[in-house]
PDB file of N, CA and C in Angstrom:
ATOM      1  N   UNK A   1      -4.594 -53.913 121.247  1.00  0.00           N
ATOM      2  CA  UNK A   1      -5.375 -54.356 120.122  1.00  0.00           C
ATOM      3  C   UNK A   1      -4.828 -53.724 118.844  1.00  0.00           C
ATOM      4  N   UNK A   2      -4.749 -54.571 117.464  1.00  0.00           N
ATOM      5  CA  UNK A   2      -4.516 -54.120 116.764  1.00  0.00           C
ATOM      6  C   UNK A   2      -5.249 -54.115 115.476  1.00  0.00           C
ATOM      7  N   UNK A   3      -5.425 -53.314 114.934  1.00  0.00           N
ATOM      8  CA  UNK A   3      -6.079 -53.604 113.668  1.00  0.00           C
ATOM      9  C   UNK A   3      -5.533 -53.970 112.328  1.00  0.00           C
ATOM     10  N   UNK A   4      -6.378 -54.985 111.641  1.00  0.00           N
ATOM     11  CA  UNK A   4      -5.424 -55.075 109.902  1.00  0.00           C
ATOM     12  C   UNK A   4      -6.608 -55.323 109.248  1.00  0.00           C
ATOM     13  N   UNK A   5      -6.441 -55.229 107.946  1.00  0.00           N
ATOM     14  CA  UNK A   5      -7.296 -54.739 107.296  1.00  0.00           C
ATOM     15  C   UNK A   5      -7.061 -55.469 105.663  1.00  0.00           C
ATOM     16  N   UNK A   6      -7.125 -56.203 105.536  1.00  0.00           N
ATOM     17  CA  UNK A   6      -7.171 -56.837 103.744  1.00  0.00           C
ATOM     18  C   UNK A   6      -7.873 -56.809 103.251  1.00  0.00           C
ATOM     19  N   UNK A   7      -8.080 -57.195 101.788  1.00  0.00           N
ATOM     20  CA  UNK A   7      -9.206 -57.139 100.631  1.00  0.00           C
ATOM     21  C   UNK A   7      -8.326 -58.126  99.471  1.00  0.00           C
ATOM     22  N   UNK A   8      -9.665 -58.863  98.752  1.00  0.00           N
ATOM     23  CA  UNK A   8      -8.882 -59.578  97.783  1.00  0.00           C
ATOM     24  C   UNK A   8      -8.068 -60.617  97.972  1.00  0.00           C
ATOM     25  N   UNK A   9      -8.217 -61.343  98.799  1.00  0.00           N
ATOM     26  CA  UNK A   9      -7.366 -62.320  99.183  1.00  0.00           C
ATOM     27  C   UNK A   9      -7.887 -63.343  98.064  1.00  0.00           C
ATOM     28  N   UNK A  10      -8.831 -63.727  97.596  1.00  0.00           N
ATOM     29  CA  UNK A  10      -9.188 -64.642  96.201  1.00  0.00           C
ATOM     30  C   UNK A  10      -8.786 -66.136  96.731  1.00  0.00           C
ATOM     31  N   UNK A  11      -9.169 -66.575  97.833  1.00  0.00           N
ATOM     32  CA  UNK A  11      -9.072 -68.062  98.409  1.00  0.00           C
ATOM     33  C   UNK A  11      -9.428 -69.439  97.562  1.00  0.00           C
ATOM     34  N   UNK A  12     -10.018 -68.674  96.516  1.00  0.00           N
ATOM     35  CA  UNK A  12     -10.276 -69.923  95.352  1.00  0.00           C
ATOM     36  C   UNK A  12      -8.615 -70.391  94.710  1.00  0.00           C
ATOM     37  N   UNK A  13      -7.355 -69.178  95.113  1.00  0.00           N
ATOM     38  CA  UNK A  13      -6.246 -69.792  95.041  1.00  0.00           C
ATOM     39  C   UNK A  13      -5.725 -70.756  95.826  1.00  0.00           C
ATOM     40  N   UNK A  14      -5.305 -72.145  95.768  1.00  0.00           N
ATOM     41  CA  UNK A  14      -4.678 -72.876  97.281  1.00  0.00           C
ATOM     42  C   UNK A  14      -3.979 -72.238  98.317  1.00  0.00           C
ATOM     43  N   UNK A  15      -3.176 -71.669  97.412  1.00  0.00           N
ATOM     44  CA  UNK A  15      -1.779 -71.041  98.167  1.00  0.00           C
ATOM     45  C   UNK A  15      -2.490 -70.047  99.669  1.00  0.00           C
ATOM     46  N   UNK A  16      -3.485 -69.116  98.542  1.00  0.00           N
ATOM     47  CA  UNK A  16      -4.219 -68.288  99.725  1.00  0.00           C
ATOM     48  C   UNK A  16      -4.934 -68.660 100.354  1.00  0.00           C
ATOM     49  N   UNK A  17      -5.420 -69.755 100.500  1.00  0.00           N
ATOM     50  CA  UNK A  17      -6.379 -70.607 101.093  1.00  0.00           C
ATOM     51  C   UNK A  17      -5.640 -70.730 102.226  1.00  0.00           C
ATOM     52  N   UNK A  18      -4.660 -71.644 102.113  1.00  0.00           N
ATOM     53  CA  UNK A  18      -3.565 -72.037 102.641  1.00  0.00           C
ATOM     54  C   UNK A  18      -2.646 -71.306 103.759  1.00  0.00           C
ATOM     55  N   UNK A  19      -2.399 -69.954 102.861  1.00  0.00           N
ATOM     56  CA  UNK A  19      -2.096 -69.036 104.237  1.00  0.00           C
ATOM     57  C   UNK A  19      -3.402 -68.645 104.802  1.00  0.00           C
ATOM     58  N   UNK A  20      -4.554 -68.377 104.409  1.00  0.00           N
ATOM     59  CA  UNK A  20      -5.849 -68.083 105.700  1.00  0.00           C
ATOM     60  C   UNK A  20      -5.687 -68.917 107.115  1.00  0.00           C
ATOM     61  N   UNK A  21      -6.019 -70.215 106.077  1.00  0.00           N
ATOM     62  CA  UNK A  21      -5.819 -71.823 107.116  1.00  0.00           C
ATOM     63  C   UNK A  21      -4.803 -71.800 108.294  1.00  0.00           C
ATOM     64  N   UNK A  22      -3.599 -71.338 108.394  1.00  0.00           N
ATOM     65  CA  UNK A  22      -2.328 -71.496 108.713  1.00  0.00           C
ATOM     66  C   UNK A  22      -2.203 -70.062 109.996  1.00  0.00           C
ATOM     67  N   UNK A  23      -2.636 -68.932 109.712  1.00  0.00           N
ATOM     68  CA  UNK A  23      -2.985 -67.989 111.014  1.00  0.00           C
ATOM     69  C   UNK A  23      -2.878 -68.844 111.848  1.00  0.00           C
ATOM     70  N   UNK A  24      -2.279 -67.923 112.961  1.00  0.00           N
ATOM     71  CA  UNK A  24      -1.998 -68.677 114.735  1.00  0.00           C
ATOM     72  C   UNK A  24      -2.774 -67.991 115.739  1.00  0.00           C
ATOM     73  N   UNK A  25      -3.983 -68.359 116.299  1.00  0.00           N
ATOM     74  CA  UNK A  25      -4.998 -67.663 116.715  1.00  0.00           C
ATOM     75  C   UNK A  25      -4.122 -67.072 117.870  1.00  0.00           C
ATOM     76  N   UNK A  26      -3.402 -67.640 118.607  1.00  0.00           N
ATOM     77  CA  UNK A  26      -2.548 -67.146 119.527  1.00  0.00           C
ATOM     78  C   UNK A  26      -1.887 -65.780 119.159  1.00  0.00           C
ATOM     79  N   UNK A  27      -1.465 -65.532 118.151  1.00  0.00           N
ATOM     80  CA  UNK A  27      -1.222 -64.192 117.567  1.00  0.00           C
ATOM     81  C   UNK A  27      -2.015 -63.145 117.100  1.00  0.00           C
ATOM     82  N   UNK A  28      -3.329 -63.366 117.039  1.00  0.00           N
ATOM     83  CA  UNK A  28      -3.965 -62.733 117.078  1.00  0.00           C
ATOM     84  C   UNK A  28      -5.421 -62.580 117.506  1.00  0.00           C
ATOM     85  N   UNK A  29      -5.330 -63.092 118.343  1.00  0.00           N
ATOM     86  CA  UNK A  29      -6.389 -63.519 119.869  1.00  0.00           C
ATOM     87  C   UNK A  29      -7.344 -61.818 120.302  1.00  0.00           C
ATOM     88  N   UNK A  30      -6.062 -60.707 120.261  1.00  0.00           N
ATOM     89  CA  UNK A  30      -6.812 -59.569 120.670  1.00  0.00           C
ATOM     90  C   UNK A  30      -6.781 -58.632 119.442  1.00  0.00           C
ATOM     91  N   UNK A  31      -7.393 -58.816 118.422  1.00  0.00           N
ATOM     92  CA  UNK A  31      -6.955 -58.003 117.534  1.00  0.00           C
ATOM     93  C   UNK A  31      -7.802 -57.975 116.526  1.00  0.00           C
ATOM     94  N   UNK A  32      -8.323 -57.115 115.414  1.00  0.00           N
ATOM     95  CA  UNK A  32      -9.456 -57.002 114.571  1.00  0.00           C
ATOM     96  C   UNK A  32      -9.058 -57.206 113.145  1.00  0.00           C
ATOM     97  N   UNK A  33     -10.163 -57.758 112.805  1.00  0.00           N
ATOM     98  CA  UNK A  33      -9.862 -58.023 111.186  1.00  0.00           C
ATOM     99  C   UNK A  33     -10.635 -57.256 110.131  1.00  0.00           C
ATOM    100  N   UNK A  34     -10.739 -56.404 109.847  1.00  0.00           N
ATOM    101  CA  UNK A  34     -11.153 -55.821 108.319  1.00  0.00           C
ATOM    102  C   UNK A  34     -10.955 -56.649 107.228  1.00  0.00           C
ATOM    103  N   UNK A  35     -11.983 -57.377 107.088  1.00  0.00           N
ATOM    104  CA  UNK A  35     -11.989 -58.019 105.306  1.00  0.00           C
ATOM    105  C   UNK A  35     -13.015 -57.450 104.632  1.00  0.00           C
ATOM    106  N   UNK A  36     -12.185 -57.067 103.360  1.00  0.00           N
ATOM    107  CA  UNK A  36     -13.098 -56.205 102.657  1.00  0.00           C
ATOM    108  C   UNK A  36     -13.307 -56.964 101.476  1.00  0.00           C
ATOM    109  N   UNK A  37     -13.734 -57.555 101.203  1.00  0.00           N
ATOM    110  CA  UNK A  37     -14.274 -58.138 100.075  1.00  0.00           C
ATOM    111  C   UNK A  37     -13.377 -58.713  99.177  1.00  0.00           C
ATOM    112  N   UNK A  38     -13.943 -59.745  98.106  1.00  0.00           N
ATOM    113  CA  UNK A  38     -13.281 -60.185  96.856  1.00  0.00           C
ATOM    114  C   UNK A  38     -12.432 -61.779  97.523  1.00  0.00           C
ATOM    115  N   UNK A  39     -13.377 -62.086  98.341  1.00  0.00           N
ATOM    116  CA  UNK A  39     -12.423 -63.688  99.290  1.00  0.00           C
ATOM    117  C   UNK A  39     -13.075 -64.751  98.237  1.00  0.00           C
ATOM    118  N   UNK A  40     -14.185 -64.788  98.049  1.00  0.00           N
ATOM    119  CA  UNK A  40     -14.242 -66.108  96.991  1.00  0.00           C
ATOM    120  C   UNK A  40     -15.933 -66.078  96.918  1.00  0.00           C
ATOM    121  N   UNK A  41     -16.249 -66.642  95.460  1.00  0.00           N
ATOM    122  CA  UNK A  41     -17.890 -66.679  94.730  1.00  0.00           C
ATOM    123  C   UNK A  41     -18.468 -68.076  95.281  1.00  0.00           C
ATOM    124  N   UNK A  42     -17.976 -68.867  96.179  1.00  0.00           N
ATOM    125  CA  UNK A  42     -18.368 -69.940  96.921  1.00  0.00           C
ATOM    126  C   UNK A  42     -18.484 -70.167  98.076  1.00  0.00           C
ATOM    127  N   UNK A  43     -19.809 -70.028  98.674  1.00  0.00           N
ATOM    128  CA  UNK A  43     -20.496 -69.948  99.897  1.00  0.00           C
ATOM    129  C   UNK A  43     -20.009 -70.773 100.469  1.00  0.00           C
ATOM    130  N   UNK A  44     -19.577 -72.304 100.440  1.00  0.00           N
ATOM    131  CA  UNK A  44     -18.694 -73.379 101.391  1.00  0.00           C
ATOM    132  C   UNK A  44     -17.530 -72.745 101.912  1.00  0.00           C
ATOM    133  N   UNK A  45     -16.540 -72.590 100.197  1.00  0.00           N
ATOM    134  CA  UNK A  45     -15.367 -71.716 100.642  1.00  0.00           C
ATOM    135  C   UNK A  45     -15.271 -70.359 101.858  1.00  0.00           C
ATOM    136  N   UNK A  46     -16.106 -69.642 101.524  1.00  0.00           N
ATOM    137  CA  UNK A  46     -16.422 -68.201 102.470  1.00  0.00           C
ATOM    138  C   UNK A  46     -16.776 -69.060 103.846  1.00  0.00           C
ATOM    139  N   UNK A  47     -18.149 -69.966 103.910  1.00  0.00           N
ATOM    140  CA  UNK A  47     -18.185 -70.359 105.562  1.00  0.00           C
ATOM    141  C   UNK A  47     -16.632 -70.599 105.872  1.00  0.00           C
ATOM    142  N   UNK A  48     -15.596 -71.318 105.362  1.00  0.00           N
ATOM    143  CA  UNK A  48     -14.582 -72.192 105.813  1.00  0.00           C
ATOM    144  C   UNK A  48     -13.735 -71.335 106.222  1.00  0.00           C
ATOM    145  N   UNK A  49     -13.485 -69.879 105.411  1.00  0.00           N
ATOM    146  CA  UNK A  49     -12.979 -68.746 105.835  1.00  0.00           C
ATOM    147  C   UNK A  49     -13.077 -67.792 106.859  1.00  0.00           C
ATOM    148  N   UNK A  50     -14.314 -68.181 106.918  1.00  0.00           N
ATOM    149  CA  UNK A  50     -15.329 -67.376 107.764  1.00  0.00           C
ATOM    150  C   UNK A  50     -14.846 -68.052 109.520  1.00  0.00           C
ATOM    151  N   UNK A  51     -15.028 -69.157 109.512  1.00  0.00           N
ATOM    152  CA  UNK A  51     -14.830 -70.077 110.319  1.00  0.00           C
ATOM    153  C   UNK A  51     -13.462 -69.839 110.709  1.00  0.00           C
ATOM    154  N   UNK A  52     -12.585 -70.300 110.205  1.00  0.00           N
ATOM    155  CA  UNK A  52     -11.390 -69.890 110.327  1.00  0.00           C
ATOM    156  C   UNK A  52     -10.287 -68.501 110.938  1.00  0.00           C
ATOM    157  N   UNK A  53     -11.035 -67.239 110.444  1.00  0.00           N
ATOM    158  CA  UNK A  53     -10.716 -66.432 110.584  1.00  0.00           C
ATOM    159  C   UNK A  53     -11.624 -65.268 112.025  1.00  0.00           C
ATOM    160  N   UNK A  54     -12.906 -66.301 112.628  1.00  0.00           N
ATOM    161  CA  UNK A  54     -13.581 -66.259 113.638  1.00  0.00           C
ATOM    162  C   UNK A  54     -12.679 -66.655 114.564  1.00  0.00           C
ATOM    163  N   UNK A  55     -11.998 -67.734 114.851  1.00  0.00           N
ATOM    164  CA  UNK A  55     -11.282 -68.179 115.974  1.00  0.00           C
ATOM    165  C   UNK A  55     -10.034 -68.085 116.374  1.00  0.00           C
ATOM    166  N   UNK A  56      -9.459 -67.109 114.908  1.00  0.00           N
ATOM    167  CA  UNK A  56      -8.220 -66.751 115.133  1.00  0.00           C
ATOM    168  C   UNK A  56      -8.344 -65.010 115.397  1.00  0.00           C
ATOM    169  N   UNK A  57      -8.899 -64.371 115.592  1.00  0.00           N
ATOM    170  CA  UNK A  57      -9.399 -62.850 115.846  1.00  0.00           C
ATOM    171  C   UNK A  57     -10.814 -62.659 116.667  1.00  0.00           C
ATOM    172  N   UNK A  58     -10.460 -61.250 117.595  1.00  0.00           N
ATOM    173  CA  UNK A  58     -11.127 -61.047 118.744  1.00  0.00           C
ATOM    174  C   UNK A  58     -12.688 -60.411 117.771  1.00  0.00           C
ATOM    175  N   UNK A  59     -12.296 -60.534 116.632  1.00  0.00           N
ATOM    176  CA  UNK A  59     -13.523 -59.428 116.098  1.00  0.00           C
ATOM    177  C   UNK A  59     -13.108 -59.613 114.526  1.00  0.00           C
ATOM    178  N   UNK A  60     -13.801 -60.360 113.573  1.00  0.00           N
ATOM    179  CA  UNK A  60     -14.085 -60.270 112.324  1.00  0.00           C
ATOM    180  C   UNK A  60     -14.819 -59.507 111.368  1.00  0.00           C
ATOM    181  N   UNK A  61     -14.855 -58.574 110.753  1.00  0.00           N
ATOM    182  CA  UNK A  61     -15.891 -57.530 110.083  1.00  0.00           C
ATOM    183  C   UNK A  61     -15.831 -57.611 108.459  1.00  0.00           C
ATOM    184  N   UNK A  62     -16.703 -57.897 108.249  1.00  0.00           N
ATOM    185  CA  UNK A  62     -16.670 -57.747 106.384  1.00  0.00           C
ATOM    186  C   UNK A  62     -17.979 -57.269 105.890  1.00  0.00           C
ATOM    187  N   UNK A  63     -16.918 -56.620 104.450  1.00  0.00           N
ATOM    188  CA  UNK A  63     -17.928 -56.179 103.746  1.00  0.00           C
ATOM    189  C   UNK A  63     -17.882 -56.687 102.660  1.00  0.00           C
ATOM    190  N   UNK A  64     -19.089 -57.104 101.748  1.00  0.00           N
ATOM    191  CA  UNK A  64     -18.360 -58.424 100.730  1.00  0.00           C
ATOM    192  C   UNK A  64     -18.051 -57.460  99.245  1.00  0.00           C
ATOM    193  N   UNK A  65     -17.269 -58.028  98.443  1.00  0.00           N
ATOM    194  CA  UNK A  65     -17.337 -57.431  97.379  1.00  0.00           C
ATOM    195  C   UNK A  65     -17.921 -57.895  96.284  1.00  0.00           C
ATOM    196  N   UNK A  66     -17.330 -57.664  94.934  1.00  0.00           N
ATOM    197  CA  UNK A  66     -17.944 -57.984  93.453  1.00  0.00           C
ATOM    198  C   UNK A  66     -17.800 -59.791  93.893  1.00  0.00           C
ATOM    199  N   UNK A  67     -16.701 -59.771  94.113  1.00  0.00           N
ATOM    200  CA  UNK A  67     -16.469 -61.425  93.620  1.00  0.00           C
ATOM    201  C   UNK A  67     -17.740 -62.406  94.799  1.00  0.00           C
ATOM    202  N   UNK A  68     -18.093 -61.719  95.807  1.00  0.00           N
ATOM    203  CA  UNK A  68     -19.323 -62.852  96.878  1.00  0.00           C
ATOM    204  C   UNK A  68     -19.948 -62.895  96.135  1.00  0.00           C
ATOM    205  N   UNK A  69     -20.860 -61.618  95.298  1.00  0.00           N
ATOM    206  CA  UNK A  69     -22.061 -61.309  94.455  1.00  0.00           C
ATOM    207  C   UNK A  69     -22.338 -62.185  92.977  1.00  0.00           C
ATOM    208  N   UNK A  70     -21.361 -62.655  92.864  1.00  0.00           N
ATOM    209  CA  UNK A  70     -21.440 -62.903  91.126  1.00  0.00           C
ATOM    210  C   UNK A  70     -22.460 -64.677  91.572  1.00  0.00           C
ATOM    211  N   UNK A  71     -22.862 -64.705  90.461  1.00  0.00           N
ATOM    212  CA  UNK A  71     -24.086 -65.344  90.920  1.00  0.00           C
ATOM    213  C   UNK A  71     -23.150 -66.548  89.496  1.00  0.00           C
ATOM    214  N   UNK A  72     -23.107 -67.795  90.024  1.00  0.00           N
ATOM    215  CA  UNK A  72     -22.374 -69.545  88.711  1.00  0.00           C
ATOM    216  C   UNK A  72     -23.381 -69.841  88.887  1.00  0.00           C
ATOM    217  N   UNK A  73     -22.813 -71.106  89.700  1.00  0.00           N
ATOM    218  CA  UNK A  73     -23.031 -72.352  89.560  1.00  0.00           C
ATOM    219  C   UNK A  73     -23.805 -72.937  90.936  1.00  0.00           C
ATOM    220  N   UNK A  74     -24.541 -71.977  91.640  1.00  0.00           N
ATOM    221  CA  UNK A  74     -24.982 -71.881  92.783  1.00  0.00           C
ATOM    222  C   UNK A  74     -25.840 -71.533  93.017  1.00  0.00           C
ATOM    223  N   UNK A  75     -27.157 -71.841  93.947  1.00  0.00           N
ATOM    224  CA  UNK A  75     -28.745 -72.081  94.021  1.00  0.00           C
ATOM    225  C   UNK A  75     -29.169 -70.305  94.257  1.00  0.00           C
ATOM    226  N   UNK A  76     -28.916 -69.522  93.971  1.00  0.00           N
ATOM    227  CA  UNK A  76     -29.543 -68.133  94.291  1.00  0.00           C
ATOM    228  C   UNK A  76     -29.994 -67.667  92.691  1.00  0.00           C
ATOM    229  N   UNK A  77     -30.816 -66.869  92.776  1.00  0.00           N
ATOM    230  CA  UNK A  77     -31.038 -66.609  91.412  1.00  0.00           C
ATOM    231  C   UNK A  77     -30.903 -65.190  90.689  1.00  0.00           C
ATOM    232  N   UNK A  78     -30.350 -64.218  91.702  1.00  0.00           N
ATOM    233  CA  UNK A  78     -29.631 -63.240  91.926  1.00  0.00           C
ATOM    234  C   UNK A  78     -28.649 -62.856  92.452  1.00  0.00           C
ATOM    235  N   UNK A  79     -27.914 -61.704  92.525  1.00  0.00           N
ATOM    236  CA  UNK A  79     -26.980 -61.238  93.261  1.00  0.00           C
ATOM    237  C   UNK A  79     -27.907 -60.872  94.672  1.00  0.00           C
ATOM    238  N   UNK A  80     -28.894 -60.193  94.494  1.00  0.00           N
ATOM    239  CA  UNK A  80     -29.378 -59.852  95.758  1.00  0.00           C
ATOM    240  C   UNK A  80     -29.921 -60.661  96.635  1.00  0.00           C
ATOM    241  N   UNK A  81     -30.293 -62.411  96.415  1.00  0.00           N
ATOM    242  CA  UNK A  81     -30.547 -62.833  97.283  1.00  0.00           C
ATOM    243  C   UNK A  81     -29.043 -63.755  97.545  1.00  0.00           C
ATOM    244  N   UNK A  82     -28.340 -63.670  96.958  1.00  0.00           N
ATOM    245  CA  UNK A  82     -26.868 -63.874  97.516  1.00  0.00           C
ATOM    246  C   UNK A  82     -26.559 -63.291  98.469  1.00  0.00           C
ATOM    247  N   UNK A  83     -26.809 -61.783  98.278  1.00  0.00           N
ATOM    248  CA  UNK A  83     -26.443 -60.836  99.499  1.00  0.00           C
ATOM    249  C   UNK A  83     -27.010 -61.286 100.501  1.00  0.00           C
ATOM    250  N   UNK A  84     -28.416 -61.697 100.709  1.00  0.00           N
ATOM    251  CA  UNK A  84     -29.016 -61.582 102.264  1.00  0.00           C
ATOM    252  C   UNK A  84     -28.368 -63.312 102.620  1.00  0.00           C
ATOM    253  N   UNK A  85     -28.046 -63.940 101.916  1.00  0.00           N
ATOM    254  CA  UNK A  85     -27.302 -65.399 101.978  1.00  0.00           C
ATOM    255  C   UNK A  85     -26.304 -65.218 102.842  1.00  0.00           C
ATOM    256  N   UNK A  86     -25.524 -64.234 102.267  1.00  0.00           N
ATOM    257  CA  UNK A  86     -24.344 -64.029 102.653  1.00  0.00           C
ATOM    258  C   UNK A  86     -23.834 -63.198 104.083  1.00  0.00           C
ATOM    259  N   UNK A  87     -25.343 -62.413 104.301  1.00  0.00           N
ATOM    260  CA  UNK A  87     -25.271 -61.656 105.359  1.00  0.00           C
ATOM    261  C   UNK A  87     -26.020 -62.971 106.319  1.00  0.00           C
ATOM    262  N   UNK A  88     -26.970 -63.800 106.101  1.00  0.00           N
ATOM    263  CA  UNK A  88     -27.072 -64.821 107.427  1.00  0.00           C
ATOM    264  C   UNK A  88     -25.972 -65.526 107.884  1.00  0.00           C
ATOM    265  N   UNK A  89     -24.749 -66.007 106.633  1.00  0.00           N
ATOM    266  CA  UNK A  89     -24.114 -66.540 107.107  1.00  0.00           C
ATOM    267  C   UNK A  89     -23.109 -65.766 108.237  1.00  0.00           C
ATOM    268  N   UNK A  90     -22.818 -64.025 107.783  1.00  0.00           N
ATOM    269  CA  UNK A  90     -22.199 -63.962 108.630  1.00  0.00           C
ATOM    270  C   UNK A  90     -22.890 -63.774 110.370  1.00  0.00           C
ATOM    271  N   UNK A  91     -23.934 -63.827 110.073  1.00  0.00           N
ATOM    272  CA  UNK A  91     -24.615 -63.903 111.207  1.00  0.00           C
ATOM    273  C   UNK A  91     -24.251 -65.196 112.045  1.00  0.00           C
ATOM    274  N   UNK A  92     -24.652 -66.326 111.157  1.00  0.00           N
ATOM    275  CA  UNK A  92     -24.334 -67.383 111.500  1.00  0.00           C
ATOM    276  C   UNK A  92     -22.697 -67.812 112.478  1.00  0.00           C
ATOM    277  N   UNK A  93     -21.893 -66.947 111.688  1.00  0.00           N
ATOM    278  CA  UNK A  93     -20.339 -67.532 111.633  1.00  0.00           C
ATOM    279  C   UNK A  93     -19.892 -66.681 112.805  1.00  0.00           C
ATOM    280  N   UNK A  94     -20.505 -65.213 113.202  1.00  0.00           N
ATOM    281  CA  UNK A  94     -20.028 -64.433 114.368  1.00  0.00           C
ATOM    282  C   UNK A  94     -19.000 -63.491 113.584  1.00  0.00           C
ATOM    283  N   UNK A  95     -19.603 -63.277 112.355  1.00  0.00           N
ATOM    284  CA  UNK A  95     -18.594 -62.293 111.703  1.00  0.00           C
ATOM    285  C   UNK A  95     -19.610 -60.800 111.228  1.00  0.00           C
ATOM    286  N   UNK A  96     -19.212 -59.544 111.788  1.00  0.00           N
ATOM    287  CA  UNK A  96     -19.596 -58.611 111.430  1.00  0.00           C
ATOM    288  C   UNK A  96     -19.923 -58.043 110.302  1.00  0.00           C
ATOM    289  N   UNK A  97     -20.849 -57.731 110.032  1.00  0.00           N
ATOM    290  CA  UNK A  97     -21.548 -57.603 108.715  1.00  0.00           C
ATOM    291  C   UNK A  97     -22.544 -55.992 108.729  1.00  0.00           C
ATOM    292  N   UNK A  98     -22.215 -55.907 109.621  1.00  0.00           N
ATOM    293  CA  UNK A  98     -23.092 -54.542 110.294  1.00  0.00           C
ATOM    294  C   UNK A  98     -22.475 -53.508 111.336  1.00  0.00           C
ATOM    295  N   UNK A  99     -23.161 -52.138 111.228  1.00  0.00           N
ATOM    296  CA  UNK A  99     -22.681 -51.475 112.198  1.00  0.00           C
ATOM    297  C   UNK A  99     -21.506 -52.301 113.516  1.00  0.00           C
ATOM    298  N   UNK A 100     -20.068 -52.086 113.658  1.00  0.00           N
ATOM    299  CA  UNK A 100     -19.345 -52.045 114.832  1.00  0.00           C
ATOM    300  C   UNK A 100     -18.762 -51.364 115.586  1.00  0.00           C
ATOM    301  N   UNK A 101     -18.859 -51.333 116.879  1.00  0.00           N
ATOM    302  CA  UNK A 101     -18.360 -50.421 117.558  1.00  0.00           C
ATOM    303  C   UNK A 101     -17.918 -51.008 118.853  1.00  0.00           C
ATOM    304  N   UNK A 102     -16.548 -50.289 118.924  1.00  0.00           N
ATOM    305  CA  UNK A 102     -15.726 -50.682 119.954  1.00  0.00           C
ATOM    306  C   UNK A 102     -15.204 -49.402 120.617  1.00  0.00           C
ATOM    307  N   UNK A 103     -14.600 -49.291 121.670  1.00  0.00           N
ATOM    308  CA  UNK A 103     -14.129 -47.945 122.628  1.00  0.00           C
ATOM    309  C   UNK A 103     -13.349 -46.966 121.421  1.00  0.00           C
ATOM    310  N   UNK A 104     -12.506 -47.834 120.629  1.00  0.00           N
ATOM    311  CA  UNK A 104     -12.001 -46.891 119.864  1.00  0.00           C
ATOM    312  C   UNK A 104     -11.832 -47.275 118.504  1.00  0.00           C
ATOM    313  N   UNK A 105     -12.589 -47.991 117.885  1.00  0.00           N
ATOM    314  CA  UNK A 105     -13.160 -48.336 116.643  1.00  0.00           C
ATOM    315  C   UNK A 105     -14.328 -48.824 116.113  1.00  0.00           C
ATOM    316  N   UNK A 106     -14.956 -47.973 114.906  1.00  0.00           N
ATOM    317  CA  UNK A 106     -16.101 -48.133 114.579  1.00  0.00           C
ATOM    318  C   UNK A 106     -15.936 -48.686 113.232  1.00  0.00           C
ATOM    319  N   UNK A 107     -16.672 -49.334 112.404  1.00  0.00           N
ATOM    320  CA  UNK A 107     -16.735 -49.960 111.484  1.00  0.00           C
ATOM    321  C   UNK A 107     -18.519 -49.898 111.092  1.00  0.00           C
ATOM    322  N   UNK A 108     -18.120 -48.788 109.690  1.00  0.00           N
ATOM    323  CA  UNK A 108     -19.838 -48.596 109.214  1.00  0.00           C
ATOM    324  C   UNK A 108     -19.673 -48.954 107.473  1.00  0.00           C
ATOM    325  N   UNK A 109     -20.090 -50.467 107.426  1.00  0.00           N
ATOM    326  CA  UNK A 109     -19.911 -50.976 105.832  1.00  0.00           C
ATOM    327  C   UNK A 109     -20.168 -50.128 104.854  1.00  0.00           C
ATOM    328  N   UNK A 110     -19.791 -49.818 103.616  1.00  0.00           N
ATOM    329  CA  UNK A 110     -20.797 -49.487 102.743  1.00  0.00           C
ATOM    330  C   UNK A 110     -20.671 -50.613 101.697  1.00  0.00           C
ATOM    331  N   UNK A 111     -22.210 -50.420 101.696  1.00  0.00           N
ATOM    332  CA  UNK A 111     -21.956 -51.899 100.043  1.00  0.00           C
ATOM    333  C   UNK A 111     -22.419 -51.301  98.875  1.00  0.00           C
ATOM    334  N   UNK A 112     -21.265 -50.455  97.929  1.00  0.00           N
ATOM    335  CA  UNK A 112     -21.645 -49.482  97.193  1.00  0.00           C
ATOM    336  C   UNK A 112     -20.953 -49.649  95.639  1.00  0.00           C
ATOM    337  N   UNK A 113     -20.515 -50.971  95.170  1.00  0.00           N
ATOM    338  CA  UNK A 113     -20.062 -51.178  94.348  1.00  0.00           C
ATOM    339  C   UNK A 113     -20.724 -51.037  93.065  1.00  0.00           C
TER     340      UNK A 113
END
């Protein structure tokens, strides 16, 4: 198993969209993902990521950053009920959002921005 770990990927770019999309689940079938925040301010976009990056890794974990929180053009009327938005979805999607623990890795968020 291996671990990797990004932040900032900003998927509202194509290009990065594009390489998310393009992962070969076969390559990384046993292996963990650390996303740390700053993937994109659009809840469709994030499920699609979300989705995506569920079936290509044994274990997805995020912690969201500034850029999930910022509150456009989109039905929440805060940052904070964005947050609990954002934490059903990862509920929803099978992506870690909370305490993880594995034989030899733990993952304890902080959302302290």
């Amino acid at each position: 198993m291996r671990v990797f770990a990004v932040s900032d990927i900003h998927v509202d770019y194509a290009e990065n969209l594009d390489w998310i999309l393009s992962l070969d689940a076969r390559e990384f079938s046993e292996d963990v993902l650390i996303l740390a925040g700053d993937v994109t301010d659009k809840m469709p976009l994030l499920r699609q990521v979300f989705d995506s990056l569920v079936a290509c890794f044994k274990a997805v974990l995020f912690v969201p950053g500034n850029h999930e929180l910022w509150v456009q053009d989109e039905d929440f009327d805060c940052s904070l009920t964005k947050f609990d938005a954002i934490t059903e979805l990862c509920k929803f999607c099978g992506v870690h959002a909370d305490i993880f623990e594995m034989p030899d890795i733990s993952f304890v968020p902080l959302f302290s921005w």
